[in-house]
Protein backbone atom coordinates (compact mmCIF):
# COMPACT_ATOMS: atom_id res chain seq x y z
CA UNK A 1 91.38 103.24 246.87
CA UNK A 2 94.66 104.56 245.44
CA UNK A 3 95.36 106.81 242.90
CA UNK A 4 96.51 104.37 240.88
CA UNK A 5 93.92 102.04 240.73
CA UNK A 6 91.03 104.97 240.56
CA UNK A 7 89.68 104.82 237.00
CA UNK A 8 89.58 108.61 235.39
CA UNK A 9 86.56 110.61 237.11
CA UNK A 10 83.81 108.99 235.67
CA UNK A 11 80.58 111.24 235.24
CA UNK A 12 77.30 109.31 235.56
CA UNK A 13 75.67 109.65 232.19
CA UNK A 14 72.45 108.69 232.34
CA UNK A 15 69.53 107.88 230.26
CA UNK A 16 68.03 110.63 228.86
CA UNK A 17 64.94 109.39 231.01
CA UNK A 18 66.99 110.45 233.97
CA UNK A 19 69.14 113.71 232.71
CA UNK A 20 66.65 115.09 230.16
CA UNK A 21 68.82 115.59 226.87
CA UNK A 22 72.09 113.54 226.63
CA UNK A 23 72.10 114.16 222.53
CA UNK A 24 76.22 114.39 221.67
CA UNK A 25 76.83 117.47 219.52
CA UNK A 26 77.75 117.18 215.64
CA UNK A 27 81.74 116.73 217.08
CA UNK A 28 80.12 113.57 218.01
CA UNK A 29 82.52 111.46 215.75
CA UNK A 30 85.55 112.39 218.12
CA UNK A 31 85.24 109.57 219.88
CA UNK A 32 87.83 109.91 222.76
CA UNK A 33 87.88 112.90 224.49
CA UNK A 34 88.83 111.66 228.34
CA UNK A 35 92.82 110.65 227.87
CA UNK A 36 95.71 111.27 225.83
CA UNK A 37 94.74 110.74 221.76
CA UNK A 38 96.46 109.87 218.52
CA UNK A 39 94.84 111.80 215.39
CA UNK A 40 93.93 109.05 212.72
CA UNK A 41 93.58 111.89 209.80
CA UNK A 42 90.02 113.00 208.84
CA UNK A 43 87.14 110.53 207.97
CA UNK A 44 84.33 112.33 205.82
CA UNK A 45 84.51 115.91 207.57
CA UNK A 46 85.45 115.07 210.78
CA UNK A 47 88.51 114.04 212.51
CA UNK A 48 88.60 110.45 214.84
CA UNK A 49 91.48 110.35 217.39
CA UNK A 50 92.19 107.08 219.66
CA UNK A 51 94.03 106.40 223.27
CA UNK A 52 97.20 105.38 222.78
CA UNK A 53 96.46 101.64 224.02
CA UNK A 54 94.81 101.16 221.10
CA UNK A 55 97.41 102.95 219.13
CA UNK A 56 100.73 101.04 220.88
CA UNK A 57 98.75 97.47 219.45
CA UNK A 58 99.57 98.28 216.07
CA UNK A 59 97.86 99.07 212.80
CA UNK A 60 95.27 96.22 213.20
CA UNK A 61 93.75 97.12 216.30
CA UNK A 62 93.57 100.73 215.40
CA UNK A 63 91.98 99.67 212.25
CA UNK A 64 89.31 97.48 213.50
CA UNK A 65 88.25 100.64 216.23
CA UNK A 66 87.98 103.30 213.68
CA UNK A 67 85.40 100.58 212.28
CA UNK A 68 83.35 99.54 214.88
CA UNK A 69 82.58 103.05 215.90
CA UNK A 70 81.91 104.13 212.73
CA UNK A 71 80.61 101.68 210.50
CA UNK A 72 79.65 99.29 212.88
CA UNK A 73 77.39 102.04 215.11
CA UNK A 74 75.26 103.96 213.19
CA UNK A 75 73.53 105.71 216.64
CA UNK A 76 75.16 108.68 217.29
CA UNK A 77 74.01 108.61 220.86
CA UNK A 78 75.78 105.31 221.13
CA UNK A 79 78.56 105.72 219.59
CA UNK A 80 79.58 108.97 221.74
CA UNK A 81 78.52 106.71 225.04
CA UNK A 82 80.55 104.08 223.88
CA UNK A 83 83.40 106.32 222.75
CA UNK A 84 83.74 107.19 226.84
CA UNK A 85 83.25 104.09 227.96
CA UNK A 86 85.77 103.07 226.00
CA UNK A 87 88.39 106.10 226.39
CA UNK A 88 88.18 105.80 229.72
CA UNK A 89 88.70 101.60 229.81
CA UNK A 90 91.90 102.92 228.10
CA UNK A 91 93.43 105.48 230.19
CA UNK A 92 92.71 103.14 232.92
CA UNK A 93 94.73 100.61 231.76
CA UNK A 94 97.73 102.53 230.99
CA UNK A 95 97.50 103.44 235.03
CA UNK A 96 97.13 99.45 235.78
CA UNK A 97 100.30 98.79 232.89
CA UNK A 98 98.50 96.70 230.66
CA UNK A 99 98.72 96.31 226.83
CA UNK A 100 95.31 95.36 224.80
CA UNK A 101 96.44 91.83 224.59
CA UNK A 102 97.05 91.76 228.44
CA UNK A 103 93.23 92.50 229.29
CA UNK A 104 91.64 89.87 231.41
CA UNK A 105 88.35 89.54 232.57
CA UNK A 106 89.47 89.92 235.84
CA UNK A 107 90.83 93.38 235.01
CA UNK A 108 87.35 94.29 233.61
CA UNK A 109 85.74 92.64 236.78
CA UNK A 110 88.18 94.91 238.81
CA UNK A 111 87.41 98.41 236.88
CA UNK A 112 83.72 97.97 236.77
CA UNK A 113 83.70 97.30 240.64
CA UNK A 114 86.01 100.78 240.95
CA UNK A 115 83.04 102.20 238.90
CA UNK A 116 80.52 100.44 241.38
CA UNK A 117 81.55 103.74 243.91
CA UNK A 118 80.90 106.74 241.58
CA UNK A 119 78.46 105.70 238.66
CA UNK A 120 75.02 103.84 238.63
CA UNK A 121 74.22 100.42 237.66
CA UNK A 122 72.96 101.64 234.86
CA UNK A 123 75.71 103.50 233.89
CA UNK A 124 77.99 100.57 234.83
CA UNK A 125 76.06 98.39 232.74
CA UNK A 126 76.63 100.93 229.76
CA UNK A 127 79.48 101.31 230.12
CA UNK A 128 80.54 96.93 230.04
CA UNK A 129 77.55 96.83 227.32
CA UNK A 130 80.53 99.22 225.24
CA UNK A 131 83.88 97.11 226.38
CA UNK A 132 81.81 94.27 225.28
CA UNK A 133 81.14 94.77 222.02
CA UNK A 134 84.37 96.66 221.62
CA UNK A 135 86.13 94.08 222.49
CA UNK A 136 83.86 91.26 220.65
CA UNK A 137 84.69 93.11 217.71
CA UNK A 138 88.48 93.07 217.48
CA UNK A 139 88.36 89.72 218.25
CA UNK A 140 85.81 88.92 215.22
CA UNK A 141 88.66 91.27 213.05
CA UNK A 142 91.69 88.86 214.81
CA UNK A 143 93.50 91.31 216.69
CA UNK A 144 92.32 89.38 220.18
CA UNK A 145 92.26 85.40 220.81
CA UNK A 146 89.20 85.98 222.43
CA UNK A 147 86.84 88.37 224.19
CA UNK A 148 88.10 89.23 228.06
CA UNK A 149 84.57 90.88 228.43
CA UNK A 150 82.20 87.83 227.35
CA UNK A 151 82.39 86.44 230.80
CA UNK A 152 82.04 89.25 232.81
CA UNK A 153 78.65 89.99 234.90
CA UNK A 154 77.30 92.98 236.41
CA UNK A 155 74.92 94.03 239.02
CA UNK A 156 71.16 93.66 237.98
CA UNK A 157 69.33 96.37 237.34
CA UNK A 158 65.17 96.73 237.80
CA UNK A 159 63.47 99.54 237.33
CA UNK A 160 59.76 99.89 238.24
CA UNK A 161 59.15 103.69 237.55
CA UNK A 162 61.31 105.99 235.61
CA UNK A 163 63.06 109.21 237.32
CA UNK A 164 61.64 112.08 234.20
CA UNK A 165 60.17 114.69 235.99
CA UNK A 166 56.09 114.92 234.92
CA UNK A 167 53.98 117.47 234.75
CA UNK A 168 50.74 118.07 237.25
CA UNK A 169 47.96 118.79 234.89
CA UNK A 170 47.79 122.26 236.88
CA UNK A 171 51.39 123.29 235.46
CA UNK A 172 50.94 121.96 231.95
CA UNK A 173 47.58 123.93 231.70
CA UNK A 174 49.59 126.99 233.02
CA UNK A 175 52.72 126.24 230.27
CA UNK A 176 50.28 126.04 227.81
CA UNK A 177 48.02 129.19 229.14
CA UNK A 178 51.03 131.38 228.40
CA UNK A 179 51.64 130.78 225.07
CA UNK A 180 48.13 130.77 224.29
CA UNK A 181 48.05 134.43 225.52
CA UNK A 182 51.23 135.24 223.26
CA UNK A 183 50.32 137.67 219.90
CA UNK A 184 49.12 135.85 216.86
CA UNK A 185 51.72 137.15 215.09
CA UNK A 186 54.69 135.97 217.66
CA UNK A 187 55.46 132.85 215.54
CA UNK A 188 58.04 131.58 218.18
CA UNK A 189 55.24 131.38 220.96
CA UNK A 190 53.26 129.13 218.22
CA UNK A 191 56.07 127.25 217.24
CA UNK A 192 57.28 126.38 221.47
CA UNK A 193 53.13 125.63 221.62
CA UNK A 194 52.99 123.42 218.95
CA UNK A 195 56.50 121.78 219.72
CA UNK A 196 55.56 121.10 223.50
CA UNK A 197 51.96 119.38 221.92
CA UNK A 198 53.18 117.41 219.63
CA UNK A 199 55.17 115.39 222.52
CA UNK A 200 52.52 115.87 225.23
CA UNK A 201 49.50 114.59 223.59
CA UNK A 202 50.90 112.16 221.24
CA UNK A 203 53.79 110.90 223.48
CA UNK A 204 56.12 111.51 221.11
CA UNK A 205 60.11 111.62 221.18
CA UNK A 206 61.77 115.09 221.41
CA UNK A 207 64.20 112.92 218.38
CA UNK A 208 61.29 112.25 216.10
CA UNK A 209 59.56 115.89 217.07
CA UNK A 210 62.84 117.76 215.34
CA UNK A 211 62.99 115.15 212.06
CA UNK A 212 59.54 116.78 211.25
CA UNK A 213 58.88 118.05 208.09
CA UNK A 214 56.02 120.35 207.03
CA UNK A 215 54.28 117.93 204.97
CA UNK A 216 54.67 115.23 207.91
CA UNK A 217 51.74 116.91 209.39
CA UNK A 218 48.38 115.69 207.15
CA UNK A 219 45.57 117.84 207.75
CA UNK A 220 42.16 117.28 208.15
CA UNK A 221 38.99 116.60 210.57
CA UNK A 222 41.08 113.48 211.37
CA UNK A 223 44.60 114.69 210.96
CA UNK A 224 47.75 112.17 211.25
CA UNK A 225 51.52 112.97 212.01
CA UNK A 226 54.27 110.76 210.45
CA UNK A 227 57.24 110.31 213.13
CA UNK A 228 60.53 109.86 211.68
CA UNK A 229 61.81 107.09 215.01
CA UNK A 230 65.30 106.21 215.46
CA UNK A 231 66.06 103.13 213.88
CA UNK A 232 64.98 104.24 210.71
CA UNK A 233 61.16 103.49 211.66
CA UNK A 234 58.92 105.61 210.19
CA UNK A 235 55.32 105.87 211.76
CA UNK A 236 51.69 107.35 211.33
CA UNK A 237 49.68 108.45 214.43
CA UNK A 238 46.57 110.37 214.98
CA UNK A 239 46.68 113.77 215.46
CA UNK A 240 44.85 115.33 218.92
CA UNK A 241 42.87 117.69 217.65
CA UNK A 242 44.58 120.35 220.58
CA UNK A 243 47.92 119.38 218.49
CA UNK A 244 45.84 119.91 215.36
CA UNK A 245 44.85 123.16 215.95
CA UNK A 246 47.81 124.49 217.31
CA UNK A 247 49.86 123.27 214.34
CA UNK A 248 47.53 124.99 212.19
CA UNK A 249 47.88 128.43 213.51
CA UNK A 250 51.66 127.84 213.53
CA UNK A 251 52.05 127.29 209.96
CA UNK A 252 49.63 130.29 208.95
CA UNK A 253 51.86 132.38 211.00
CA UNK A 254 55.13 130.84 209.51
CA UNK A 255 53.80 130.85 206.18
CA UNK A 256 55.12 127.51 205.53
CA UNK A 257 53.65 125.86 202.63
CA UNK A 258 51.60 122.65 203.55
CA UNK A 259 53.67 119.79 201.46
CA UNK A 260 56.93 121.20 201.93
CA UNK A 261 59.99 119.45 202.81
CA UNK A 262 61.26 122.24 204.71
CA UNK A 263 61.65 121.21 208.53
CA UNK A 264 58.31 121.60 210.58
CA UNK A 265 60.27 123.36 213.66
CA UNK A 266 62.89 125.67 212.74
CA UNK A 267 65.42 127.63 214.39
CA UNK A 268 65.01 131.36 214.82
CA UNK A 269 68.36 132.76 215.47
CA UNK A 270 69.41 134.99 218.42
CA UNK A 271 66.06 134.80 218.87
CA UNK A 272 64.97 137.17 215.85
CA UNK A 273 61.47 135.90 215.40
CA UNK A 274 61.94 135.10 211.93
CA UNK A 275 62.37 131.63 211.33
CA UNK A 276 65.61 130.05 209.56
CA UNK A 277 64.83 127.54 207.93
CA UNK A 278 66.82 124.97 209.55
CA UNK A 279 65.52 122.35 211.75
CA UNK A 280 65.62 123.04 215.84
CA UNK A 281 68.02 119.98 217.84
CA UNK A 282 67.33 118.67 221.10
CA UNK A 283 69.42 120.91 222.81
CA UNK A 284 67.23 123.72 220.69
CA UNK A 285 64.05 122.28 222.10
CA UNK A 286 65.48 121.59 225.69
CA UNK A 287 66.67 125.61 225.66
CA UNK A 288 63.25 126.31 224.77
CA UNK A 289 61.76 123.94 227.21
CA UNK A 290 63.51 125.53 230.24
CA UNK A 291 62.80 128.89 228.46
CA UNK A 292 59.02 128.72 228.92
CA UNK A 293 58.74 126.94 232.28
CA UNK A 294 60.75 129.22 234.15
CA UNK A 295 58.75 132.19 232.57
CA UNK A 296 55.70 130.40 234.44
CA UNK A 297 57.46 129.08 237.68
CA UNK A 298 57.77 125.59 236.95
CA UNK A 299 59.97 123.55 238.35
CA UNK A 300 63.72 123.78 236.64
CA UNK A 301 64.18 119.74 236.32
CA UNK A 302 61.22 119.71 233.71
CA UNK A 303 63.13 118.27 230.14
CA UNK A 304 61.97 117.34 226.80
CA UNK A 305 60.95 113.53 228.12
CA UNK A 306 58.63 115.71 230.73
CA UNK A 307 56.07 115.92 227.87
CA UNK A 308 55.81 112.51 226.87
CA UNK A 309 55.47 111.00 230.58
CA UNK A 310 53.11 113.24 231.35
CA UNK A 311 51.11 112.62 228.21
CA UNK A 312 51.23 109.17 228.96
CA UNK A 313 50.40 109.14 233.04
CA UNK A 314 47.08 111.83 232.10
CA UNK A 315 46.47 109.00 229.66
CA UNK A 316 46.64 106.32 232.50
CA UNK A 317 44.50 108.49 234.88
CA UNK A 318 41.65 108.59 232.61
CA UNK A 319 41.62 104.83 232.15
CA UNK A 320 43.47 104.63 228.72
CA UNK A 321 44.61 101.18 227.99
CA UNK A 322 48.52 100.36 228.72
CA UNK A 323 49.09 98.65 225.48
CA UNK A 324 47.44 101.36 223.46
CA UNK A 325 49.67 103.73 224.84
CA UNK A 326 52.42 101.50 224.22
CA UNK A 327 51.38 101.36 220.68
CA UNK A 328 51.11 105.62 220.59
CA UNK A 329 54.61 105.78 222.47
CA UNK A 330 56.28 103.62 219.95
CA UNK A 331 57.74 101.71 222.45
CA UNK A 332 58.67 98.15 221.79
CA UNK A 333 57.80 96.60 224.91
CA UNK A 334 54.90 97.55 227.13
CA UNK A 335 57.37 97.85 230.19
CA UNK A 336 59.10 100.44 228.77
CA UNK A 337 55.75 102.76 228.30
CA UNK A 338 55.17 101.77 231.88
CA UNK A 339 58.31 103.73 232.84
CA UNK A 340 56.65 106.67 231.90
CA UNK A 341 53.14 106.27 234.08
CA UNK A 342 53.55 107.63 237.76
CA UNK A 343 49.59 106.67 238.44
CA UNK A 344 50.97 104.08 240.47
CA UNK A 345 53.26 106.37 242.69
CA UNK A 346 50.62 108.84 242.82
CA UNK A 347 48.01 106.07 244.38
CA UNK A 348 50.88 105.20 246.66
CA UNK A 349 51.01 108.56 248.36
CA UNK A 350 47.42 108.50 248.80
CA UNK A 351 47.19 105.04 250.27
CA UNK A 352 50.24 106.53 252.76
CA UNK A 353 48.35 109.11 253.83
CA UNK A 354 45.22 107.74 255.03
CA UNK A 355 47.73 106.77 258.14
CA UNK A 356 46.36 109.20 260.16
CA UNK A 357 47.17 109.62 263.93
């Protein structure tokens, strides 16, 4: 492959399933930060830029990108994926010569194939899914004749079992054994117990976990948590009572008042032990997650998502129902909960080793 024709060192970004926390950072809103960019002038507090392909086709075309990734996408997590995807489409083109209005589906063909020998399918597939809709878009605003990426296929992708790293029950017992041990008074130790409950025992996305606020926990014998999904969902699960009781010593600890707005997991900065009031990210809870299970020896590939599979494959094991789980997970279809359950893979390994010699 020549240097001309290789697109600009692609990274493999991955689900979150597969990296652990992909979350884009509050800059998210610069949306092309892999090539040469133009500075459109701020838009709310932040500032957009765009490649100069898109900037050399004239006010329309710049026009009709600013909205697509902005009012068009309201998922910040898809607009930053899409925002590479795109950016790097771009710089690639100005390698190959070719003006917006010169794009082919051939061309796209061509780059995704290039991609085929550094990225996987499912980051190919991401990546068209973005040039697609990109590119549907400016021709819905007139600035193209037609889509170039409508006809263009890629490799299928099926996935039987998802790559998050899970938990043996002997590791989350020890994780959980070491906080348990922590002061009463250490209110961070609470808080990481609490946090790493919440999305073990009621499968529950690391997203939804920091949206929490104090009165989203309802006490009680039978206590419910209201989840704050993407999408703008908002749901109402039961409460284990292990998550139950460790939320309750974590708030008499905090001192948090039981219907207040404030978030349910806050920050404690430079690790002060006094909470700040602000709500903890991803990347917060990720630090925190690698924190902890290095302190006890676990392995260093354990992420956020670690908690939820694991929740969900002890709940297999003990002969829960797949489509309850689904319904506890949140998870639209029942294939995508069954991502999460290695008690297949685990009966695999046992049926290979009966081979004995």
């Amino acid at each position: 492959m020549t240097a001309a024709n290789r697109p600009p060192e692609p990274t493999d970004h991955g689900s979150e399933d597969a990296h652990g926390d992909t979350s884009p950072g509050i800059a998210s809103l610069v949306l092309f930060d892999v090539c040469g960019t133009t500075p459109l002038g701020p838009v709310g507090t932040f500032s957009l830029a765009l490649p100069p392909l898109v900037v050399e086709a004239g006010p329309p075309a710049q026009e009709a990108t600013v909205e697509f990734f902005t009012a068009r996408i309201p998922n910040p997590h898809t607009r930053a994926a899409y925002g590479r995807a795109v950016g790097r489409f771009c710089e690639w083109c100005q390698t190959q010569h070719l003006r917006l209005e010169q794009i082919t589906p051939p061309a796209i063909a061509a780059y995704l194939q290039i991609l085929g020998g550094a990225l996987s399918v499912a980051s190919i597939k991401l990546t068209a899914s973005g040039l697609r809709n990109w590119l549907a878009f400016l021709t819905e605003r007139g600035v193209l004749r037609g889509n170039p990426a409508a006809s263009v296929r890629t490799p299928r992708l099926v996935v039987r079992e998802g790559k998050t790293p899970v938990l043996e029950r002997v590791e989350a017992r020890a994780l959980f054994a070491s906080l348990d041990a922590a002061d009463a008074s250490d209110v961070l130790a609470l808080r990481d117990r609490a946090v790493f409950a919440v999305m073990l025992f009621g499968f529950v996305r690391v997203g939804a976990v920091v949206k929490m606020q104090v009165r989203d926990f309802e006490e009680g014998d039978n206590a419910w948590l209201v989840l704050h999904e993407k999408g703008g969902r908002e749901r109402r699960i039961p409460c284990h009572h292990k998550t139950r009781d460790y939320l309750r010593a974590y708030l008499e600890a905090a001192r948090l008042e039981r219907e207040s707005r404030l978030p349910l997991f806050q920050s404690a900065p430079h690790r002060t032990g006094a909470l700040s009031g602000l709500a903890l990210n991803r990347r917060d809870v990720l630090r925190i997650v690698k924190r902890r299970c290095k302190a006890v020896g676990l392995p260093a590939s354990v992420c956020n998502h670690s908690f939820r599979a694991t929740g969900i494959t002890i709940h297999q094991e003990n002969g829960g129902d797949i489509v309850e789980a689904q319904q506890l997970a949140g998870h639209a279809d029942v294939r995508t909960t069954q991502l999460y359950n290695r008690k297949h893979g685990k009966l695999l390994r046992a049926e290979v080793e009966r081979v004995q010699l």
